[in-house]
N, C-alpha and C. Protein backbone atom coordinates (compact mmCIF):
# COMPACT_ATOMS: atom_id res chain seq x y z
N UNK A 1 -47.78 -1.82 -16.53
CA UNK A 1 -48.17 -1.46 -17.86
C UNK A 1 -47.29 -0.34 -18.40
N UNK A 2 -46.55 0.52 -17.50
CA UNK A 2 -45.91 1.73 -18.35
C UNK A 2 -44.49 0.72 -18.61
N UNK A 3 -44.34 0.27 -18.00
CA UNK A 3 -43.08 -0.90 -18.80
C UNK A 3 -43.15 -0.89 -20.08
N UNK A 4 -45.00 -1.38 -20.71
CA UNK A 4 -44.68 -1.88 -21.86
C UNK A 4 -44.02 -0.64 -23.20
N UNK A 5 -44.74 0.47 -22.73
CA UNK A 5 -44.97 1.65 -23.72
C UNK A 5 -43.56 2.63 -23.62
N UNK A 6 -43.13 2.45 -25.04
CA UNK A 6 -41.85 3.12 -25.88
C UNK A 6 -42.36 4.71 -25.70
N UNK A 7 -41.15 5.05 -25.31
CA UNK A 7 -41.01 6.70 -26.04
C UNK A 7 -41.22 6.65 -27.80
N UNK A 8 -42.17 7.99 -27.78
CA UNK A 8 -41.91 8.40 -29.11
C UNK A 8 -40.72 9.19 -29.82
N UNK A 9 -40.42 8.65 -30.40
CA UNK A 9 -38.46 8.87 -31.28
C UNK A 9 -38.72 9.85 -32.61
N UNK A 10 -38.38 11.15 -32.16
CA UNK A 10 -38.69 12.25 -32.73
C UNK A 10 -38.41 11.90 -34.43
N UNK A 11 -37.82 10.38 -34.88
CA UNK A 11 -37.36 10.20 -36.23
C UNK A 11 -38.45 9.28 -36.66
N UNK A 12 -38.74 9.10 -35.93
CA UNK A 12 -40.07 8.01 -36.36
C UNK A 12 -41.13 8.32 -37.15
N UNK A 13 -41.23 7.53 -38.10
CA UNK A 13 -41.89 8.26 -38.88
C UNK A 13 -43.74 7.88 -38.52
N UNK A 14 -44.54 8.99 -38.57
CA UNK A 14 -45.68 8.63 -38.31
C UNK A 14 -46.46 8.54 -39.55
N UNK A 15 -47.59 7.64 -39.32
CA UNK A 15 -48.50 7.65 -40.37
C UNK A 15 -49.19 8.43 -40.69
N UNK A 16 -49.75 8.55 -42.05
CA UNK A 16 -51.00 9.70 -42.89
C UNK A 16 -52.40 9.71 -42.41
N UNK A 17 -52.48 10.29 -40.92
CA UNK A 17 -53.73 9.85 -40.67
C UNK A 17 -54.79 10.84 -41.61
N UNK A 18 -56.05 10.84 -41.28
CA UNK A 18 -57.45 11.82 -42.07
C UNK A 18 -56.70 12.99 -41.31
N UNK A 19 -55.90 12.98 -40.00
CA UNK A 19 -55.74 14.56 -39.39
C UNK A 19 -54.49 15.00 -39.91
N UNK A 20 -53.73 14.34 -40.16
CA UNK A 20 -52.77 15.16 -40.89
C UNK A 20 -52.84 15.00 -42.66
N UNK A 21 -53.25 14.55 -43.12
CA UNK A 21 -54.03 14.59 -44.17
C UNK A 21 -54.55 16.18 -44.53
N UNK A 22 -55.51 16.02 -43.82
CA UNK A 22 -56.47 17.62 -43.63
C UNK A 22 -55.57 18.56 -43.97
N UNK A 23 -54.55 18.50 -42.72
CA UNK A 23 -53.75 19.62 -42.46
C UNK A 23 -52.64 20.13 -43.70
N UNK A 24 -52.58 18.79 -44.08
CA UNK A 24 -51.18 18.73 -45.67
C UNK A 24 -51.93 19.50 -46.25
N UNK A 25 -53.56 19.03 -46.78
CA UNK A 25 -54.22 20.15 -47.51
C UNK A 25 -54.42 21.79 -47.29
N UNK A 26 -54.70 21.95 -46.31
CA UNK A 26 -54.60 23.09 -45.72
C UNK A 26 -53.63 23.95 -46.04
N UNK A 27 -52.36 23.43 -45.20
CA UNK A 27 -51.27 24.44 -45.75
C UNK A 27 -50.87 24.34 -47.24
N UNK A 28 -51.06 23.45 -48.09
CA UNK A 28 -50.63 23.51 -49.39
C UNK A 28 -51.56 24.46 -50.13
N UNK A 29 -53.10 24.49 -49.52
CA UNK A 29 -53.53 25.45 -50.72
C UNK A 29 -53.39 26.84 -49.83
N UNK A 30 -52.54 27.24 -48.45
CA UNK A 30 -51.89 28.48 -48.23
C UNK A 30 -51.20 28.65 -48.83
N UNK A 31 -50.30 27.97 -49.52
CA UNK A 31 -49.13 28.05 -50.13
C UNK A 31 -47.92 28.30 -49.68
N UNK A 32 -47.53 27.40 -48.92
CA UNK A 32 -46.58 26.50 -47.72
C UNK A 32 -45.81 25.81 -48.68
N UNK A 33 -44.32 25.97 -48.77
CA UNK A 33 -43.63 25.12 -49.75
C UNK A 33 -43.81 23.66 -48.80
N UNK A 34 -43.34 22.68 -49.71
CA UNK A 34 -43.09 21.47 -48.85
C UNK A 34 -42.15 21.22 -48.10
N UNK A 35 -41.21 21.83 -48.03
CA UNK A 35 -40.32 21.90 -46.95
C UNK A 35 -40.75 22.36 -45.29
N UNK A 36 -41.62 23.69 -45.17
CA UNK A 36 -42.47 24.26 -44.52
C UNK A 36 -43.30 23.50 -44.02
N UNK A 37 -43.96 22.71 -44.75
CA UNK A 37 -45.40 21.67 -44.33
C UNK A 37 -44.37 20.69 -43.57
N UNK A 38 -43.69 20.04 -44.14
CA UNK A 38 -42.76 18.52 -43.51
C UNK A 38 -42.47 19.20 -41.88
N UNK A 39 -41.86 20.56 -42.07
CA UNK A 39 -41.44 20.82 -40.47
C UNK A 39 -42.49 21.25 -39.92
N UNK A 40 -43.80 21.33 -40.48
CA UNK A 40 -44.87 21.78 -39.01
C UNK A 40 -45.48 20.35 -38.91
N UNK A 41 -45.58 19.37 -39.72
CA UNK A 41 -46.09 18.15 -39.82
C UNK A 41 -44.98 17.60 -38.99
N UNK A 42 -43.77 17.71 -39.31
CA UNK A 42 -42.87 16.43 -38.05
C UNK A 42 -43.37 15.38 -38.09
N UNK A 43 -42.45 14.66 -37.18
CA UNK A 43 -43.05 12.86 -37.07
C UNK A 43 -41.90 12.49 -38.44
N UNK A 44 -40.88 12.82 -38.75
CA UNK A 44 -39.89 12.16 -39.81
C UNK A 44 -40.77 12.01 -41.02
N UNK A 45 -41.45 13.24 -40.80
CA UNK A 45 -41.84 13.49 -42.35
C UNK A 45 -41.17 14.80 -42.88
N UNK A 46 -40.71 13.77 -44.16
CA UNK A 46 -40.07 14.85 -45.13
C UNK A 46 -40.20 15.72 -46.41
N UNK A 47 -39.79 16.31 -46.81
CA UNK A 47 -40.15 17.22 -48.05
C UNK A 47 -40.54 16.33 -48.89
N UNK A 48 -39.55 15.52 -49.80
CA UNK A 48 -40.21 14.16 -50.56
C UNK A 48 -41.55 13.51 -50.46
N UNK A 49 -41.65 13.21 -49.31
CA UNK A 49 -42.91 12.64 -48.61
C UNK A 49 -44.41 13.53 -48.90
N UNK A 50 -43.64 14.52 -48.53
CA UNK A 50 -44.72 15.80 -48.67
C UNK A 50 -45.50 15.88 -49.88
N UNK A 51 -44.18 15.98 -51.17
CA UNK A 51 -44.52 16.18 -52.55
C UNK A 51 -44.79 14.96 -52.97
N UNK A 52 -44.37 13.68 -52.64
CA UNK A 52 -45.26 12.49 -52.87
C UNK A 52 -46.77 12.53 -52.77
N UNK A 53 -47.16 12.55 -51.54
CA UNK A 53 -48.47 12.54 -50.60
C UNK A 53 -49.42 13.65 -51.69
N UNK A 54 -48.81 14.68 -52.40
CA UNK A 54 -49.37 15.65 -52.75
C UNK A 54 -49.66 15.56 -53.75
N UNK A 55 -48.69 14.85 -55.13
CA UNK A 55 -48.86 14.35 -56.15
C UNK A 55 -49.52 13.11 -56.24
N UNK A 56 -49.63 12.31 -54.96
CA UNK A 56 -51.00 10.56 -55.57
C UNK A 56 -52.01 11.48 -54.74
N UNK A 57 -52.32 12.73 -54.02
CA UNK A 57 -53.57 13.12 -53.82
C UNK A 57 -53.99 13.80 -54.97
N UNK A 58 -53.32 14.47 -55.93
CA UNK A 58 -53.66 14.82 -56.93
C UNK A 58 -53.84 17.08 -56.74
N UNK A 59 -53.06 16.96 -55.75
CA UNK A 59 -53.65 18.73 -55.60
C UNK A 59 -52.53 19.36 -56.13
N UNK A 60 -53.61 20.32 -56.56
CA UNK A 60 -53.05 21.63 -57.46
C UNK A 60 -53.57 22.92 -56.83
N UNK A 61 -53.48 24.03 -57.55
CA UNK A 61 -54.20 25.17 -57.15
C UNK A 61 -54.03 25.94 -55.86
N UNK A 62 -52.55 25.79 -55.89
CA UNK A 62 -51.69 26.76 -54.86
C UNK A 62 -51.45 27.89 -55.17
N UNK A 63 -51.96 29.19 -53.98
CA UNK A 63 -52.19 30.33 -53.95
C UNK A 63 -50.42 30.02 -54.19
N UNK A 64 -50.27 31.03 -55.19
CA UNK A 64 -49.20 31.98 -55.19
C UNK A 64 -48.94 33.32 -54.90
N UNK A 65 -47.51 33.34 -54.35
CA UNK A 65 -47.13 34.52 -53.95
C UNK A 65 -47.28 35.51 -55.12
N UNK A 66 -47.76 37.20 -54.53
CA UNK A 66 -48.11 37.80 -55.53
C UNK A 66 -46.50 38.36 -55.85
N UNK A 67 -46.69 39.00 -57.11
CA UNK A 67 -45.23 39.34 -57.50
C UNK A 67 -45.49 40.99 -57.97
N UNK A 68 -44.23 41.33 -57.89
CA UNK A 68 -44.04 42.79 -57.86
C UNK A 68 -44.07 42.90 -59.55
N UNK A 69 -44.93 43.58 -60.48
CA UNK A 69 -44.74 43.65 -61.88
C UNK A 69 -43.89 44.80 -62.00
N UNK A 70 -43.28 46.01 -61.15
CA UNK A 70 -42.60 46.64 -61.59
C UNK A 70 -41.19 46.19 -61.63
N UNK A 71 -40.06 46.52 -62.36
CA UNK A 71 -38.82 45.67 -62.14
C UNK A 71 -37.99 46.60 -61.40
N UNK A 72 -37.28 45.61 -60.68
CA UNK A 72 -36.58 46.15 -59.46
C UNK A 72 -35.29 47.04 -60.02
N UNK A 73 -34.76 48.23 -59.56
CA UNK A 73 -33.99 48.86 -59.66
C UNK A 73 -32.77 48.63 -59.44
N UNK A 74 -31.33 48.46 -60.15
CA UNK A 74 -30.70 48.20 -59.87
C UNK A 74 -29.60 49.10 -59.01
N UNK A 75 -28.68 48.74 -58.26
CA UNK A 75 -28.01 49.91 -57.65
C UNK A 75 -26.61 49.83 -58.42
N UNK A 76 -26.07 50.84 -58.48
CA UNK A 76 -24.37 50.69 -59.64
C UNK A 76 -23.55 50.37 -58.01
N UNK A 77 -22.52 49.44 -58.36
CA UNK A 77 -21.42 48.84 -57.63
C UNK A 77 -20.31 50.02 -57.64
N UNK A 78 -19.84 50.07 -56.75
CA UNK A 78 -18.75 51.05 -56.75
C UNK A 78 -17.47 49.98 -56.88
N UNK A 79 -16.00 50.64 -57.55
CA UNK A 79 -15.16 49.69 -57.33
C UNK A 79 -14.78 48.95 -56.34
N UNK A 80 -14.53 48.04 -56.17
CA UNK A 80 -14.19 47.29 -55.41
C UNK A 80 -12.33 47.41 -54.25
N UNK A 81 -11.87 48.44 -55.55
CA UNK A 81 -10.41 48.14 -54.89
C UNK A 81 -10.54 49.99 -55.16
N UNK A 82 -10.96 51.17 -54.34
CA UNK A 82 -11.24 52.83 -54.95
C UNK A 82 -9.79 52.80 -55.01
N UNK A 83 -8.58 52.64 -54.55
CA UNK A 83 -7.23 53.13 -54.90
C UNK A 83 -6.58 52.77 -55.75
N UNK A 84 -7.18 51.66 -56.72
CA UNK A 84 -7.10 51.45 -57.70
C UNK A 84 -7.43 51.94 -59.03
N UNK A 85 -6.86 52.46 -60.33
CA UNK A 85 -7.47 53.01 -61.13
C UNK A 85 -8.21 51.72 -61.93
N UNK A 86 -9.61 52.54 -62.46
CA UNK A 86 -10.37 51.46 -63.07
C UNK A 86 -10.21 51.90 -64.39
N UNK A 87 -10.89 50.41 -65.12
CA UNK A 87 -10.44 50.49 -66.99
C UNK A 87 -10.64 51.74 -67.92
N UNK A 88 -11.33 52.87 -67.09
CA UNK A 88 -11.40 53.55 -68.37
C UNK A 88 -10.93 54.68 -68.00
N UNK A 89 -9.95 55.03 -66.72
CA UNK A 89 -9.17 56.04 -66.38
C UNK A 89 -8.18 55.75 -65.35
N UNK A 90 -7.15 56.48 -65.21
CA UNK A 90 -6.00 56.60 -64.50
C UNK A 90 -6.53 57.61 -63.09
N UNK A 91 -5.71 57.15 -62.07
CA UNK A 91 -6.00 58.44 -61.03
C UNK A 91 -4.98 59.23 -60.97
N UNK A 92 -3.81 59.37 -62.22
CA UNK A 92 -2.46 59.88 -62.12
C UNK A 92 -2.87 61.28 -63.16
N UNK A 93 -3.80 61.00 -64.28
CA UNK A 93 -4.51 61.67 -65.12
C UNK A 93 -5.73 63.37 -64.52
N UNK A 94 -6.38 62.38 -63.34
CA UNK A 94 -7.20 63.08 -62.83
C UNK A 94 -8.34 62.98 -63.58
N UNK A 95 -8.42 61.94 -65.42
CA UNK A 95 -9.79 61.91 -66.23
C UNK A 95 -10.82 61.04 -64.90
N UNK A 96 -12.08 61.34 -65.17
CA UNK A 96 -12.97 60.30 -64.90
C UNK A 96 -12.99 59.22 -65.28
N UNK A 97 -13.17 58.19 -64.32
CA UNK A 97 -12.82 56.54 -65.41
C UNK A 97 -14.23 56.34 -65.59
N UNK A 98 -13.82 55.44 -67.22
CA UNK A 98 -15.26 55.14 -67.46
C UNK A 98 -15.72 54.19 -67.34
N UNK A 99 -17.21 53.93 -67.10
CA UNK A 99 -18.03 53.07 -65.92
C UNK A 99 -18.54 52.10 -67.36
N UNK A 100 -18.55 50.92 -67.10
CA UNK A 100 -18.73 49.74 -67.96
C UNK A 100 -20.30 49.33 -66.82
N UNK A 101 -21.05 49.24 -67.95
CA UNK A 101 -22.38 48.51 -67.26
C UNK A 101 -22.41 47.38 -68.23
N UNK A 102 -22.95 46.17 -67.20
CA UNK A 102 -23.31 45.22 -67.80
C UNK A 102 -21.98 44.29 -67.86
N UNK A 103 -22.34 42.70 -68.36
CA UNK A 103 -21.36 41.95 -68.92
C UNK A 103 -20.16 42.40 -69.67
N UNK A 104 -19.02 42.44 -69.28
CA UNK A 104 -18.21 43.18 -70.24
C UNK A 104 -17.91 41.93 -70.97
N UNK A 105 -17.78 41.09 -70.44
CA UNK A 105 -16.82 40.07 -71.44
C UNK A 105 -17.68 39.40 -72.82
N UNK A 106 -19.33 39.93 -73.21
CA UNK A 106 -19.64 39.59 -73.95
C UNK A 106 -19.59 40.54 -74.86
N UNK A 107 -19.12 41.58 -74.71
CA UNK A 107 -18.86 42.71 -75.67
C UNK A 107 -18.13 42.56 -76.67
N UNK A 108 -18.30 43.08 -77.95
CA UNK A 108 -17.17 42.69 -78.71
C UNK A 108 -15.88 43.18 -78.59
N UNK A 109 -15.18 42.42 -79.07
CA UNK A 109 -13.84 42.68 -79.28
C UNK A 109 -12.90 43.03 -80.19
N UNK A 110 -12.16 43.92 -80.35
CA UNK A 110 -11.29 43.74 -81.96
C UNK A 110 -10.57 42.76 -82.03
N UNK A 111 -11.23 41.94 -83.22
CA UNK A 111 -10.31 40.88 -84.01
C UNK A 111 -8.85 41.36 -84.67
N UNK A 112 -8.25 40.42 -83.24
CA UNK A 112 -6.38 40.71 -83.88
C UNK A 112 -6.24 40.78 -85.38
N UNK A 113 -5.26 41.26 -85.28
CA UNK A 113 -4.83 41.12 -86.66
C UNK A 113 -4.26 39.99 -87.30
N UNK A 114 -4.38 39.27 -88.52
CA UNK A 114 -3.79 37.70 -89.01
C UNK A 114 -2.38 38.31 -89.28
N UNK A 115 -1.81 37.17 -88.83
CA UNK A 115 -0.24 37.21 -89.40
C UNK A 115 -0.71 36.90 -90.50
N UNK A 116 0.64 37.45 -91.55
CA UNK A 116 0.65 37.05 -93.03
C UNK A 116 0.71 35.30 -93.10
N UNK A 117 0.26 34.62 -93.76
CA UNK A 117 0.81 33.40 -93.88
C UNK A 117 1.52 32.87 -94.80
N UNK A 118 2.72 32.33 -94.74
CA UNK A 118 3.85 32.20 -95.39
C UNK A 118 3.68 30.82 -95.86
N UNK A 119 3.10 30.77 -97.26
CA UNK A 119 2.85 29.13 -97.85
C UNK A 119 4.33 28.85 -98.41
N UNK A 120 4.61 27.87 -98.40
CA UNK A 120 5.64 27.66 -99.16
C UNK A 120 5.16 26.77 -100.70
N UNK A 121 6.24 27.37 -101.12
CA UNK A 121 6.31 26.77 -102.96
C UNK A 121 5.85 25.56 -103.05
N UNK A 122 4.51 25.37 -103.82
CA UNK A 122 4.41 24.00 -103.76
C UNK A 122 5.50 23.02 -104.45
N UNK A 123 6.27 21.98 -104.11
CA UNK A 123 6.86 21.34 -104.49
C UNK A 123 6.12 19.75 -105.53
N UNK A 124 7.39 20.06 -106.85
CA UNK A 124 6.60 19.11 -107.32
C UNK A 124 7.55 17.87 -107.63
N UNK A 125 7.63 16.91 -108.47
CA UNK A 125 8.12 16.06 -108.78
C UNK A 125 9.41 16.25 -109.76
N UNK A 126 9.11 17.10 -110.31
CA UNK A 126 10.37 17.42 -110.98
C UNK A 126 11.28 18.07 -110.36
N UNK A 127 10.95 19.01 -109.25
CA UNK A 127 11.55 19.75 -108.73
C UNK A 127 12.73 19.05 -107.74
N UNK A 128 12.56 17.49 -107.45
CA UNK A 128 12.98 16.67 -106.79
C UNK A 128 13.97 15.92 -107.14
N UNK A 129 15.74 15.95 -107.10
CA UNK A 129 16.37 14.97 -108.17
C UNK A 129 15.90 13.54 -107.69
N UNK A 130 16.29 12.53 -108.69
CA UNK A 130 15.89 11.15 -108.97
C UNK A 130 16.66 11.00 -107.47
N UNK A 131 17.66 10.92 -107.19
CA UNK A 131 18.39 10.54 -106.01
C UNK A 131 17.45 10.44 -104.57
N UNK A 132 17.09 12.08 -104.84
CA UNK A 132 16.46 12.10 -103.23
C UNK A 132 15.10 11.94 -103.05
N UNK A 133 14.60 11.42 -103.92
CA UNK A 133 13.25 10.60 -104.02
C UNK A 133 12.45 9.56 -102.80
N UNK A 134 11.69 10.36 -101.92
CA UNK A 134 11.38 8.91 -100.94
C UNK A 134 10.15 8.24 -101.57
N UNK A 135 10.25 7.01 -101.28
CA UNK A 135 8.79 5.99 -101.42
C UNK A 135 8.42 5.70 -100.52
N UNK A 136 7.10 4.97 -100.34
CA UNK A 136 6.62 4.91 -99.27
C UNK A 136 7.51 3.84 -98.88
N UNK A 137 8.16 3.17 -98.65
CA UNK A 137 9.53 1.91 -97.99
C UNK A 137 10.24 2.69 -97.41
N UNK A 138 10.50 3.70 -98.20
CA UNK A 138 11.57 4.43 -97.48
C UNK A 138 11.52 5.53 -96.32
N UNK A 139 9.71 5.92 -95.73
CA UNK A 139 9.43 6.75 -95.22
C UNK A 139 10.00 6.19 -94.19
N UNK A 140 9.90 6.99 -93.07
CA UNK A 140 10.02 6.89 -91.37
C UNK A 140 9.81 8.12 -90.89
N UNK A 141 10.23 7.98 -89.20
CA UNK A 141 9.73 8.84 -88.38
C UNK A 141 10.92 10.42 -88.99
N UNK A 142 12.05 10.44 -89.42
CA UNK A 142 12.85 11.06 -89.51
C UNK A 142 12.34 11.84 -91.32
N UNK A 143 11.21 11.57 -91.82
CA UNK A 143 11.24 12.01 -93.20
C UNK A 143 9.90 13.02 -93.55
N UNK A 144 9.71 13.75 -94.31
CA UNK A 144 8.72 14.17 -94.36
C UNK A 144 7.41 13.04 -95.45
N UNK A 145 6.47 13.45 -94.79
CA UNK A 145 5.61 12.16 -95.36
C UNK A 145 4.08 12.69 -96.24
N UNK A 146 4.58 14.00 -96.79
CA UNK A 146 4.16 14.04 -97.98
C UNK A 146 3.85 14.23 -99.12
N UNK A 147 2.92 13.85 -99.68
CA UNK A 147 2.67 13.14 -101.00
C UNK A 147 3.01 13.85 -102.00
N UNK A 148 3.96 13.78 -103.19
CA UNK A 148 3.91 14.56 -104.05
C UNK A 148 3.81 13.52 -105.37
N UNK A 149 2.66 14.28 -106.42
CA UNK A 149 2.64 13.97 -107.54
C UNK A 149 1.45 13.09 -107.32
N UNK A 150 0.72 12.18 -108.32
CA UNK A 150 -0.23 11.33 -108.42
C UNK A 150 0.42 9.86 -108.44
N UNK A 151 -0.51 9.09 -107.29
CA UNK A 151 0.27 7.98 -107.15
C UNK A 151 -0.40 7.10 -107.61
N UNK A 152 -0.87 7.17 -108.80
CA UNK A 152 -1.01 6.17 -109.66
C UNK A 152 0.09 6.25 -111.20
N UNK A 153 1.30 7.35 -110.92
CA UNK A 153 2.37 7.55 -111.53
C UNK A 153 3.47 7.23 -111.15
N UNK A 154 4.31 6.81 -112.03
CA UNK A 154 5.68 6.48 -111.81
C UNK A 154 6.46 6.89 -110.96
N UNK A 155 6.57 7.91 -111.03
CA UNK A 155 7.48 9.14 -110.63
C UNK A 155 6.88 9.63 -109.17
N UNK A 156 5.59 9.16 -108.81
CA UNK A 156 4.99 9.40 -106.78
C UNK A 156 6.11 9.18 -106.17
N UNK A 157 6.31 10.14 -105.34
CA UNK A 157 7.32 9.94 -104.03
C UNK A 157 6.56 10.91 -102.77
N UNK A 158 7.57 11.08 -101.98
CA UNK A 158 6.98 11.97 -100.54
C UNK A 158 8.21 12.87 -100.07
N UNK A 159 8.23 13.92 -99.68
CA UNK A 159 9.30 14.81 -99.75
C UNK A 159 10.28 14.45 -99.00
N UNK A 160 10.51 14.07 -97.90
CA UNK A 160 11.46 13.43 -97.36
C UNK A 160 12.45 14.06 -96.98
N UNK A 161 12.03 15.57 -96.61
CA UNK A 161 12.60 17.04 -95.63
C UNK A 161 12.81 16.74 -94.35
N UNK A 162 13.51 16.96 -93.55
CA UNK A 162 13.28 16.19 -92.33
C UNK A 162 12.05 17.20 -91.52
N UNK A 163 11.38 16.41 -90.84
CA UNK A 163 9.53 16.71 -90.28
C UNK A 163 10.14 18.03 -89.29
N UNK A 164 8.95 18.54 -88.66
CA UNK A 164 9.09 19.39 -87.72
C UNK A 164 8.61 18.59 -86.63
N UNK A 165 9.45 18.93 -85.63
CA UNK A 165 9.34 18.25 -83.84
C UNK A 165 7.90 17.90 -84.14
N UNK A 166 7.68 16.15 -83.64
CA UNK A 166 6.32 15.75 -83.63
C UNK A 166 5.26 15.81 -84.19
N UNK A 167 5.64 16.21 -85.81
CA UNK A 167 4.35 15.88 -86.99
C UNK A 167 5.19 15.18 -88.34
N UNK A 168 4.38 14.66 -88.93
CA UNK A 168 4.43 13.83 -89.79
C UNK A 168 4.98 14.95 -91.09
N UNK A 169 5.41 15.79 -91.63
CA UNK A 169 5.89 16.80 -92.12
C UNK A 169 6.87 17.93 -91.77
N UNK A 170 7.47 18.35 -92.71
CA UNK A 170 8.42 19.29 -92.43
C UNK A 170 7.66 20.86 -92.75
N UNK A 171 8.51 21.71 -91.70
CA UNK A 171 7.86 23.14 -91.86
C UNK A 171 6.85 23.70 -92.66
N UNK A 172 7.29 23.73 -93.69
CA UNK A 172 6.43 23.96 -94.98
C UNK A 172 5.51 23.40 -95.51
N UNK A 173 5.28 22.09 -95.18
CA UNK A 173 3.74 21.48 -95.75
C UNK A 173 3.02 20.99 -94.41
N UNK A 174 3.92 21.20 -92.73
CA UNK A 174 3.18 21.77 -91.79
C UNK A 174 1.93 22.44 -92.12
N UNK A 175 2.69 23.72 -92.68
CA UNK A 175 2.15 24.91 -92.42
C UNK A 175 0.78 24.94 -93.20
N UNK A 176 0.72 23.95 -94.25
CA UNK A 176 -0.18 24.01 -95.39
C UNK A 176 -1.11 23.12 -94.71
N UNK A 177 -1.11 21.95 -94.26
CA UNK A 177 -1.97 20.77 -93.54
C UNK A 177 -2.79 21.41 -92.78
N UNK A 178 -1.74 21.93 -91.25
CA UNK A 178 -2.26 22.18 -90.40
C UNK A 178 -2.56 24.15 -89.78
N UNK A 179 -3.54 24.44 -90.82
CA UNK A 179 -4.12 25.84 -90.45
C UNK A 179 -5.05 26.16 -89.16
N UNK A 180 -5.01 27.37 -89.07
CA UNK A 180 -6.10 27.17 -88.14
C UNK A 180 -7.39 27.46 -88.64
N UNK A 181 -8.68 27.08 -87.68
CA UNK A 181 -9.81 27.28 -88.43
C UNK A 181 -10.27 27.81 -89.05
N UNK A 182 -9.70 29.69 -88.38
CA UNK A 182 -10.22 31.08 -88.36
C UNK A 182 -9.66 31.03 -90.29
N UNK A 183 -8.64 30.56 -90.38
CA UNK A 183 -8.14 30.92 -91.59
C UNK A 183 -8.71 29.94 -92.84
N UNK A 184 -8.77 28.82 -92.33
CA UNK A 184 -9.19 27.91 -93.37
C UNK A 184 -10.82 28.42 -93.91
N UNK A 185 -11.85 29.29 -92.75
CA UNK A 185 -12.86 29.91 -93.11
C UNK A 185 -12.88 30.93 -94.07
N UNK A 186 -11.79 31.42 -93.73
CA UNK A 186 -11.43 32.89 -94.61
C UNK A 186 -10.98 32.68 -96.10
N UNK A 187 -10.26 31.91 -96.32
CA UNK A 187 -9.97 31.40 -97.47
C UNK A 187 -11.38 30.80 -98.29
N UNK A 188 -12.06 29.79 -97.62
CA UNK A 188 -13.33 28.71 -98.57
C UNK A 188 -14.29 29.93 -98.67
N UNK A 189 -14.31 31.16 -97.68
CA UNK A 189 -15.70 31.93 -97.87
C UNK A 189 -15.24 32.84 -97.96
């Protein structure tokens, strides 16, 4: 007869009897995370299992840990590198450097200063002899591509400056297209 009977295989998972049942209850309303319960329960029961078993039993009303209402004190960090001078003094000076608490990088910052921006003359149709007139036939990658005048007029063409490296325009109506945000804000508001 001991032929017939298997070792028990520490992965095996055992069933929910009424005794470990009990016991799930027990330590959950000690307030035993489920991780805790799975390893005194064993038998390839796991945390999941745990919080399964716990949620279709329906229990709540776990003692919690009490908590400290005073707030904890913080300790100040000393530099990290002392032979190093820190940001707000030199050690060549002999000043005290000054001690930054908190996030520095959400602090404000001074907003650089704007370069001037250099619009160029708007160009118009007259300003253009008849000769060097592009149409749209005549655009390509080598021309500037744009629009001057109203093109529901005779006289619509496209400037046809040669572009700046990899945009559809030359320097100057670059510069007008493509602003940056900071500036295009500053201008509408």
């Amino acid at each position: 007869m001991s032929d017939n009977i298997e070792p028990i295989d520490s992965n095996q998972k055992l069933p929910w009897t009424d005794e470990r049942v009990e016991l799930l209850k027990k330590m959950w309303a000690e307030g035993l995370s489920a991780s805790q319960i799975a390893a005194k329960l064993a038998g390839g029961v796991t945390r999941n299992a745990v919080i399964g078993k716990v949620h279709r039993m329906g229990l709540s009303g776990r003692v919690t840990r009490t908590r400290v209402s005073t707030p904890r004190t913080r300790k100040t960090r000393e530099p990290s590198h002392p032979g190093r001078p820190s940001a707000g003094g030199t050690a060549d000076t002999g000043s005290a450097p000054m001690r930054s608490i908190g996030n520095t990088a959400l602090k404000p910052m001074p907003a650089p200063k704007p370069e001037p921006i250099l619009e160029p003359l708007p160009i118009r149709v007259a300003d253009i002899p008849v000769g060097e007139r592009v149409t749209i036939l005549m655009l390509s990658d080598k021309t500037c591509r744009w629009p001057i005048g109203d093109p529901s007029h005779e006289d619509f063409c496209f400037c046809g400056k040669q572009p700046k490296d990899g945009l559809p325009y030359c320097a100057g109506h670059a510069a007008i297209a493509y602003q940056p945000h900071s500036d295009r804000r500053r201008r509408t508001g």
